[in-house]
PDB file of N, CA and C in Angstrom:
ATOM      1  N   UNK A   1     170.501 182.122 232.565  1.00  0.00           N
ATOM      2  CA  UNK A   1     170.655 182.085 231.138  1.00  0.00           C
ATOM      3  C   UNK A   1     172.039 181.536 230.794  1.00  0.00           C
ATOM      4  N   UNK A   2     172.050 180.765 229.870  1.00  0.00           N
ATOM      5  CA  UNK A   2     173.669 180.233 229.175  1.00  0.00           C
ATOM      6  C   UNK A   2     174.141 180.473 228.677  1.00  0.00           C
ATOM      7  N   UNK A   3     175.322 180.585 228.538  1.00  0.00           N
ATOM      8  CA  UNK A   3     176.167 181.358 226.984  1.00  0.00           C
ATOM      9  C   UNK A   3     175.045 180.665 225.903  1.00  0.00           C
ATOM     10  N   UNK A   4     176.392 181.248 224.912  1.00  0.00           N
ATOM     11  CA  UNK A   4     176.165 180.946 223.855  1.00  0.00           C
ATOM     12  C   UNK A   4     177.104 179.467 223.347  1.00  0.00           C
ATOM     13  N   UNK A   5     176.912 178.386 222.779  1.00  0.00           N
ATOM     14  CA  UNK A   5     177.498 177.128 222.927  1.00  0.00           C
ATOM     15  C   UNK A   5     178.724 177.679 221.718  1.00  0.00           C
ATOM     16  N   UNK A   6     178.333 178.320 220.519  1.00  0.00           N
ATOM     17  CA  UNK A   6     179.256 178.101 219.683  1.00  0.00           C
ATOM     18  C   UNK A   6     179.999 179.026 219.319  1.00  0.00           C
ATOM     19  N   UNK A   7     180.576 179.345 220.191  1.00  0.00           N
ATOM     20  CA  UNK A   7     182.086 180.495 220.410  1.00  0.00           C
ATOM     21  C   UNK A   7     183.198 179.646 219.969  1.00  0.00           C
ATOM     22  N   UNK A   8     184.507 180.860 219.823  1.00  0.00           N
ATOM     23  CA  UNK A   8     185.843 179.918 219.523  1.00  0.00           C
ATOM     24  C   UNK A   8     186.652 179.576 220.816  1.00  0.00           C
ATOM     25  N   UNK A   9     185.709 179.668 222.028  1.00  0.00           N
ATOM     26  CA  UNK A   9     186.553 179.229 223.175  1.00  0.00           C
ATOM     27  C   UNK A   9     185.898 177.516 223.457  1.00  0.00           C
ATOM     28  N   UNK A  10     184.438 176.735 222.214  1.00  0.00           N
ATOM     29  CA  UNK A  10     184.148 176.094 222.496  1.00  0.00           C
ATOM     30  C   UNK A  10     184.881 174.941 221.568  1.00  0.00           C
ATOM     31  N   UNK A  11     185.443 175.413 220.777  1.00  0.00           N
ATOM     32  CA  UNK A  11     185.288 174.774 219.468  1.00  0.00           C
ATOM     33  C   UNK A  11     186.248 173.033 219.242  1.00  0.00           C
ATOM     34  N   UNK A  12     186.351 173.201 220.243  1.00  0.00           N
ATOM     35  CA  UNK A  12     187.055 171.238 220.592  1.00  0.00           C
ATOM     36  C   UNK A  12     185.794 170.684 221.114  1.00  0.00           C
ATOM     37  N   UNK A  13     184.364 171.018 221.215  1.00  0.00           N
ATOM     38  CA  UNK A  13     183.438 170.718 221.704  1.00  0.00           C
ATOM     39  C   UNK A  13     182.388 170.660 220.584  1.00  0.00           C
ATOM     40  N   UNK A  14     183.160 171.216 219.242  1.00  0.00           N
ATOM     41  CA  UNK A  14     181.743 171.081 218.368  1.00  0.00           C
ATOM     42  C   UNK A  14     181.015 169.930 217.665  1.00  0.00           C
ATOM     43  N   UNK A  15     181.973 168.770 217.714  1.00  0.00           N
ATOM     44  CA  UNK A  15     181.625 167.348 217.617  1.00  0.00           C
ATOM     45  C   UNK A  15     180.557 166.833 218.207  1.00  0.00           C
ATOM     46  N   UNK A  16     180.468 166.981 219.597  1.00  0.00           N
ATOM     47  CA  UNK A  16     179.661 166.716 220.285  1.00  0.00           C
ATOM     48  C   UNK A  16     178.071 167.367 220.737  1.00  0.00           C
ATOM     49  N   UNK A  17     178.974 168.457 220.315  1.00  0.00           N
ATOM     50  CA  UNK A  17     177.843 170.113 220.250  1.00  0.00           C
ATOM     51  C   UNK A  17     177.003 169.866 218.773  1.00  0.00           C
ATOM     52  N   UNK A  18     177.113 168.771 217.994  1.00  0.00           N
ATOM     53  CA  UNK A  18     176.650 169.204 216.650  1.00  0.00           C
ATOM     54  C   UNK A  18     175.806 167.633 216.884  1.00  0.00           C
ATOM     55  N   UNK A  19     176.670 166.608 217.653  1.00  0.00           N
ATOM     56  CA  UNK A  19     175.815 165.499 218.006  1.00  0.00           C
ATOM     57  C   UNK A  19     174.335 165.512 218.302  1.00  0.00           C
ATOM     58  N   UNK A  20     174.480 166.559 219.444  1.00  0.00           N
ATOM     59  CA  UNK A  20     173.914 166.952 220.490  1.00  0.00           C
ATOM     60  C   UNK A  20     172.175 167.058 219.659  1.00  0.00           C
ATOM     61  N   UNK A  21     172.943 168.158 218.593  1.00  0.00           N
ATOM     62  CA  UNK A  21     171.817 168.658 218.155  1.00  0.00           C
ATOM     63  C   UNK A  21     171.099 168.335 216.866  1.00  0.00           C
ATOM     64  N   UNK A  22     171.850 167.021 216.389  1.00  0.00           N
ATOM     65  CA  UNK A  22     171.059 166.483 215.292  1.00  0.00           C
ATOM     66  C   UNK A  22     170.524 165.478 216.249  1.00  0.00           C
ATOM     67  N   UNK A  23     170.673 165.049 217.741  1.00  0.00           N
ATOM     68  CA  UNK A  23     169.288 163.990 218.544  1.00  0.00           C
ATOM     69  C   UNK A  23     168.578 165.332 218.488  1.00  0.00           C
ATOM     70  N   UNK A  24     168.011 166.545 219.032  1.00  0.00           N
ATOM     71  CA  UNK A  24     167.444 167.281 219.573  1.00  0.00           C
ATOM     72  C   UNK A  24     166.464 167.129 218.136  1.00  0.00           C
ATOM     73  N   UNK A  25     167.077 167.250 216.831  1.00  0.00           N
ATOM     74  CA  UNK A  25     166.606 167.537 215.658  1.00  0.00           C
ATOM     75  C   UNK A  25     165.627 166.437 215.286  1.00  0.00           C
ATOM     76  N   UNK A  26     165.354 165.007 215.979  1.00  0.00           N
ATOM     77  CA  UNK A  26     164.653 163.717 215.632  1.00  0.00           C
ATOM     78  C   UNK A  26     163.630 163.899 215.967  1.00  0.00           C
ATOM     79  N   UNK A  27     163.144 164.666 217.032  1.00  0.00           N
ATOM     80  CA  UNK A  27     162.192 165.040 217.621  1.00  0.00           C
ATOM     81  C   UNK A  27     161.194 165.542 218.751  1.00  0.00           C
ATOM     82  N   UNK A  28     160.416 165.603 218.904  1.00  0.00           N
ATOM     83  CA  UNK A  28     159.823 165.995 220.718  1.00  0.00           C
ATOM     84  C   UNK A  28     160.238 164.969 221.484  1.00  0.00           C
ATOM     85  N   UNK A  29     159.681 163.987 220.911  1.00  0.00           N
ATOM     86  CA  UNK A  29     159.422 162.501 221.737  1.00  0.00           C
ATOM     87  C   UNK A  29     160.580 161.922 222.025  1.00  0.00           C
ATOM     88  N   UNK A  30     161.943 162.022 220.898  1.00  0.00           N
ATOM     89  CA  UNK A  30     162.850 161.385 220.967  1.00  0.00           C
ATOM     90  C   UNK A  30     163.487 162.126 222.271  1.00  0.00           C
ATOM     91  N   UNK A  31     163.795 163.733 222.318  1.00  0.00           N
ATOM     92  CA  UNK A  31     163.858 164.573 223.556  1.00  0.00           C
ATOM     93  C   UNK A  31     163.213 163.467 224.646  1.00  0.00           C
ATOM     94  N   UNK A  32     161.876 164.287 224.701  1.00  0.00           N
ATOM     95  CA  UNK A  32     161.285 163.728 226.042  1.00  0.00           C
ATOM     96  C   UNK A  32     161.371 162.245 226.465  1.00  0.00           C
ATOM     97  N   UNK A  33     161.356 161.561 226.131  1.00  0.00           N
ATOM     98  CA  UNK A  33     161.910 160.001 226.391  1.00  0.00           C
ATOM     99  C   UNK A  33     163.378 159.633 226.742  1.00  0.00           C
ATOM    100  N   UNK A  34     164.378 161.060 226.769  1.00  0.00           N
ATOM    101  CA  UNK A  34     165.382 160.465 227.522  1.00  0.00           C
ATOM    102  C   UNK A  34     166.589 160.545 226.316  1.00  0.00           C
ATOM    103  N   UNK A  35     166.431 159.895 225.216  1.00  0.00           N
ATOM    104  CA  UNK A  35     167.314 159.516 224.202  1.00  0.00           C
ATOM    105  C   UNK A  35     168.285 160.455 223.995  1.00  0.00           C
ATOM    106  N   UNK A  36     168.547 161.564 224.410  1.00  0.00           N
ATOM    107  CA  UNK A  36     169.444 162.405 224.302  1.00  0.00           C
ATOM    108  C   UNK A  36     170.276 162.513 225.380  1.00  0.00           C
ATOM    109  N   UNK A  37     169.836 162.501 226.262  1.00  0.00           N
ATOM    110  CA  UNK A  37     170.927 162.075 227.610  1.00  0.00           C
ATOM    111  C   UNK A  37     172.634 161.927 227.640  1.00  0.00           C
ATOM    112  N   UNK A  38     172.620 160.960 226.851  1.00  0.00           N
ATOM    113  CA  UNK A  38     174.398 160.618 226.421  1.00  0.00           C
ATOM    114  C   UNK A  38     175.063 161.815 225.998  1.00  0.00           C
ATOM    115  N   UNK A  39     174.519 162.236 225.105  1.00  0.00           N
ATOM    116  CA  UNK A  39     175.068 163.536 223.963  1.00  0.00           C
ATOM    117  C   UNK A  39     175.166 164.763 225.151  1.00  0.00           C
ATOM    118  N   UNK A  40     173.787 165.138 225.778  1.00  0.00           N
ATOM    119  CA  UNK A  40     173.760 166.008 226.443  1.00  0.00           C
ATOM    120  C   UNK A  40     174.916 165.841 227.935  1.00  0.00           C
ATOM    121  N   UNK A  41     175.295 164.455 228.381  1.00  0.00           N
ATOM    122  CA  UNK A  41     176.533 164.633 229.426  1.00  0.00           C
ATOM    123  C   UNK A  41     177.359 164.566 228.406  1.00  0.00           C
ATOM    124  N   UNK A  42     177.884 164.535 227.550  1.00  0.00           N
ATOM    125  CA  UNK A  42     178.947 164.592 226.594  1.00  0.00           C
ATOM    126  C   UNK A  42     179.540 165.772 226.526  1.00  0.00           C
ATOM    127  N   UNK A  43     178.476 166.542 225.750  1.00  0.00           N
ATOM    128  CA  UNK A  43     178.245 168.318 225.872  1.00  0.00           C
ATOM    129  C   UNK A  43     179.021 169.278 227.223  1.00  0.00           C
ATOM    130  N   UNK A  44     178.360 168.992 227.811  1.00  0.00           N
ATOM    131  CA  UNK A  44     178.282 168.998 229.664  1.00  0.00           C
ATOM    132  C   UNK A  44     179.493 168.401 230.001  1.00  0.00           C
ATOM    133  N   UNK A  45     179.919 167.671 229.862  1.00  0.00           N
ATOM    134  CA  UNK A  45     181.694 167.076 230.145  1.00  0.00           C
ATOM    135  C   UNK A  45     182.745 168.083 229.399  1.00  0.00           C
ATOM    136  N   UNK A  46     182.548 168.027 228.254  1.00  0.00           N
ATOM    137  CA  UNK A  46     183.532 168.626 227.241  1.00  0.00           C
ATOM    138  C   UNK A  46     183.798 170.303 227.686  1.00  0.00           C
ATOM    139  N   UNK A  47     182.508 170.486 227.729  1.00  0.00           N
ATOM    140  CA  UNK A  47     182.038 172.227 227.873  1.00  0.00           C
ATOM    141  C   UNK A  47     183.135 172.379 229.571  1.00  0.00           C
ATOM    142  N   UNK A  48     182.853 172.108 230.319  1.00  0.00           N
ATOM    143  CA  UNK A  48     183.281 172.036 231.530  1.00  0.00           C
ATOM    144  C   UNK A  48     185.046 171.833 231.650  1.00  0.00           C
ATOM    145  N   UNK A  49     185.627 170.681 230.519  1.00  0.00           N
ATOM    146  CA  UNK A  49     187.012 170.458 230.541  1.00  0.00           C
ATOM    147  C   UNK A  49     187.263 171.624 229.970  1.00  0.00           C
ATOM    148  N   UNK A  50     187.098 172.138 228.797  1.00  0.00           N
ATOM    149  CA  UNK A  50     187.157 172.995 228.024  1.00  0.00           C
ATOM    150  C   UNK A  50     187.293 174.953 229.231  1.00  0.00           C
ATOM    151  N   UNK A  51     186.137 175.281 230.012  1.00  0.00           N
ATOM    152  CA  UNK A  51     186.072 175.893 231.164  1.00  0.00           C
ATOM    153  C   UNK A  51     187.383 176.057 231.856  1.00  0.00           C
ATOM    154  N   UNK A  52     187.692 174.790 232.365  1.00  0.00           N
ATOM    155  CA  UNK A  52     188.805 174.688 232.857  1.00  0.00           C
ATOM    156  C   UNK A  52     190.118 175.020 232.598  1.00  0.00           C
ATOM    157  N   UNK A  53     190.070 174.620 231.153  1.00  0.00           N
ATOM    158  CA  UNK A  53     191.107 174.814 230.418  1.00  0.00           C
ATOM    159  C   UNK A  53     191.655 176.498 230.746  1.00  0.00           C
ATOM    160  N   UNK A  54     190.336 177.074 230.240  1.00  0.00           N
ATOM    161  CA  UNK A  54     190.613 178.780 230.176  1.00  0.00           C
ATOM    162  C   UNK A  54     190.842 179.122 231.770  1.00  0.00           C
ATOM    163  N   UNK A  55     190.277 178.586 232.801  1.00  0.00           N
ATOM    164  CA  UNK A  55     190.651 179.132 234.117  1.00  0.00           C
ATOM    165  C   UNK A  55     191.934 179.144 234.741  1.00  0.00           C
ATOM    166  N   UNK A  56     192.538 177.971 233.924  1.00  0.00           N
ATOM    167  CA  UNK A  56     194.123 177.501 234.661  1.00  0.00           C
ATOM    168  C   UNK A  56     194.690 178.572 233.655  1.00  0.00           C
ATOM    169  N   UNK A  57     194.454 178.708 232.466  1.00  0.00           N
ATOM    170  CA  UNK A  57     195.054 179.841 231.377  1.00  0.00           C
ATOM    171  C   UNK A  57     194.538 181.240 232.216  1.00  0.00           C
ATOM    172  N   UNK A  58     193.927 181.975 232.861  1.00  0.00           N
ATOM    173  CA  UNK A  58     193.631 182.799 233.093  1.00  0.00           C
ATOM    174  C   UNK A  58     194.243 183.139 234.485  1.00  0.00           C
ATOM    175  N   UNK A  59     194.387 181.978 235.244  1.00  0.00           N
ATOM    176  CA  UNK A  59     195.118 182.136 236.390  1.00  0.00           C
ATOM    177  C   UNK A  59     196.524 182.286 236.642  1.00  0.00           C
ATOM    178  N   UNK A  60     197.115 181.566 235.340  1.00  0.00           N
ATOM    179  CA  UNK A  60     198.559 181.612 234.996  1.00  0.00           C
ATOM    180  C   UNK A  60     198.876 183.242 234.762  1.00  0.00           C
ATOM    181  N   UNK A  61     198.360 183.799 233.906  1.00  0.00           N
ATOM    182  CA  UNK A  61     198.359 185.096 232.894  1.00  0.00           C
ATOM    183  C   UNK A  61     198.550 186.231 234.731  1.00  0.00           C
ATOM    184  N   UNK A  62     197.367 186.245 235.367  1.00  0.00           N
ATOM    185  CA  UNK A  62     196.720 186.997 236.017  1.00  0.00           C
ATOM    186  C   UNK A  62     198.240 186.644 237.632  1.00  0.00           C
ATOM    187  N   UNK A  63     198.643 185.770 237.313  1.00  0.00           N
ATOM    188  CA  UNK A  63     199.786 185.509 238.272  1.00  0.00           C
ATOM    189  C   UNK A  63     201.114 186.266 237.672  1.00  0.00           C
ATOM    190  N   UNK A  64     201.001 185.985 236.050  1.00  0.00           N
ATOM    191  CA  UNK A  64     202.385 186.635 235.773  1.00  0.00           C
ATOM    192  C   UNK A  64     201.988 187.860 235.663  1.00  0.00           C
ATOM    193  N   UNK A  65     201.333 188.903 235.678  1.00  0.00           N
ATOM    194  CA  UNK A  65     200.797 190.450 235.704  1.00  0.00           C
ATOM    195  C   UNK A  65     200.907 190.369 237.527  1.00  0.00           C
ATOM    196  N   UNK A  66     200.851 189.940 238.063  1.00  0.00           N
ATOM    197  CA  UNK A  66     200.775 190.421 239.474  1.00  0.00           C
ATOM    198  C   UNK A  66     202.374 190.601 239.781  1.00  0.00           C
ATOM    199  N   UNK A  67     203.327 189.520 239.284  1.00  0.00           N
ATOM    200  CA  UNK A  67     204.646 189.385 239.608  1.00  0.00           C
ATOM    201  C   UNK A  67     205.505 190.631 238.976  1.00  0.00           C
ATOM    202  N   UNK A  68     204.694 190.875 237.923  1.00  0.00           N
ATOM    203  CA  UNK A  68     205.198 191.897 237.261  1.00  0.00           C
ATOM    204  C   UNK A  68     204.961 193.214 237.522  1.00  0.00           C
ATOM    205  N   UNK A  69     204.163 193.095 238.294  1.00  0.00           N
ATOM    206  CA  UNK A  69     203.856 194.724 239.374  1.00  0.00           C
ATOM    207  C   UNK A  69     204.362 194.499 240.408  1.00  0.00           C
ATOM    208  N   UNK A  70     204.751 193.725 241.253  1.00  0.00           N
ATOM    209  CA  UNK A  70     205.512 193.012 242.341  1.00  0.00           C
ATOM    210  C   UNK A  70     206.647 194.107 241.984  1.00  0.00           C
ATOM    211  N   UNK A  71     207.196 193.564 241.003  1.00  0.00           N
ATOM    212  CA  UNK A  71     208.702 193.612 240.361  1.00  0.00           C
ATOM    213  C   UNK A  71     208.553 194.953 240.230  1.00  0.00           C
ATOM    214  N   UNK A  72     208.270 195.855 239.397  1.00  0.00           N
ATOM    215  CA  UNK A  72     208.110 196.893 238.999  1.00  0.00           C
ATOM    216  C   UNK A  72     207.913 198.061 240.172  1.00  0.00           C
ATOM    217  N   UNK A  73     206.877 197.915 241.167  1.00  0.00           N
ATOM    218  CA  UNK A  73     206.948 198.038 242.689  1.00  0.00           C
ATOM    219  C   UNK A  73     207.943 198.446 243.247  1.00  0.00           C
ATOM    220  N   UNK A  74     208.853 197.184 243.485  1.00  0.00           N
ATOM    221  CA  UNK A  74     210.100 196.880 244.196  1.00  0.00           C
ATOM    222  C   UNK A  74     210.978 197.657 243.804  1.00  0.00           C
ATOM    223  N   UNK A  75     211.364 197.901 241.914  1.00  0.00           N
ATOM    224  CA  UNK A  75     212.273 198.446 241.569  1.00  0.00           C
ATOM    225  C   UNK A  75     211.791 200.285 242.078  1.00  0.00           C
ATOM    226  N   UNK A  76     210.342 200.408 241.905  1.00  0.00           N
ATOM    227  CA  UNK A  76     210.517 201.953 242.550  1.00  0.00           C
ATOM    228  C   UNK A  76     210.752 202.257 243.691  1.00  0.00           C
ATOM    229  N   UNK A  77     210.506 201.195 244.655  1.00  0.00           N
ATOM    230  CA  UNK A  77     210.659 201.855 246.346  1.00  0.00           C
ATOM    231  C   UNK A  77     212.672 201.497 246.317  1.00  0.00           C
ATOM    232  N   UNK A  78     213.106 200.767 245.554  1.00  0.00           N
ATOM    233  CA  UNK A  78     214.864 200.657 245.489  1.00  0.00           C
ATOM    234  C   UNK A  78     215.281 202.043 245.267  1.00  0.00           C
ATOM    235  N   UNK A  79     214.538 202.729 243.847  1.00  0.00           N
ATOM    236  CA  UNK A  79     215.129 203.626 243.305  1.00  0.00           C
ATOM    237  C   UNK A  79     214.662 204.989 244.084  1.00  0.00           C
ATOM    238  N   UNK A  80     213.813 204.860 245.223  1.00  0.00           N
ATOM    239  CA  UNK A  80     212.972 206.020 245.909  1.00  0.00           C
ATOM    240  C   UNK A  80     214.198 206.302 246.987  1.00  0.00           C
TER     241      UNK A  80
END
């Protein structure tokens, strides 16, 4: 199952996300014949840079909380 597309962690993606879905909106046929393709790796590109974005942000964060128990650590076994 997939998220949900239109969160505020997507929202540099809603251009494309709104593309996306006025092809989807033309019809069955226009779907099934392919014609959406572009929009949908568009989607799929953006969504993914976007991903990324938050992982390098999450890895940064989750590095400075580790250093900071490091630190905090250190200062109790000094003061022990």
């Amino acid at each position: 199952m997939h998220p949900h597309l239109h969160t505020k962690d997507n929202m540099a993606c809603e251009e494309v996300m709104t593309a996306l879905e006025e092809c989807h909106a033309r019809g069955f046929l226009w779907k099934s014949m392919g014609m959406c393709n572009d929009a949908k790796d568009k989607v799929t590109l953006c969504l993914r840079a976007e991903r990324l974005k938050r992982t390098a942000n999450n890895r940064e964060a989750a590095k400075a909380k580790r250093d900071s128990i490091r630190r905090a650590w250190t200062e109790i076994d000094e003061n022990s």
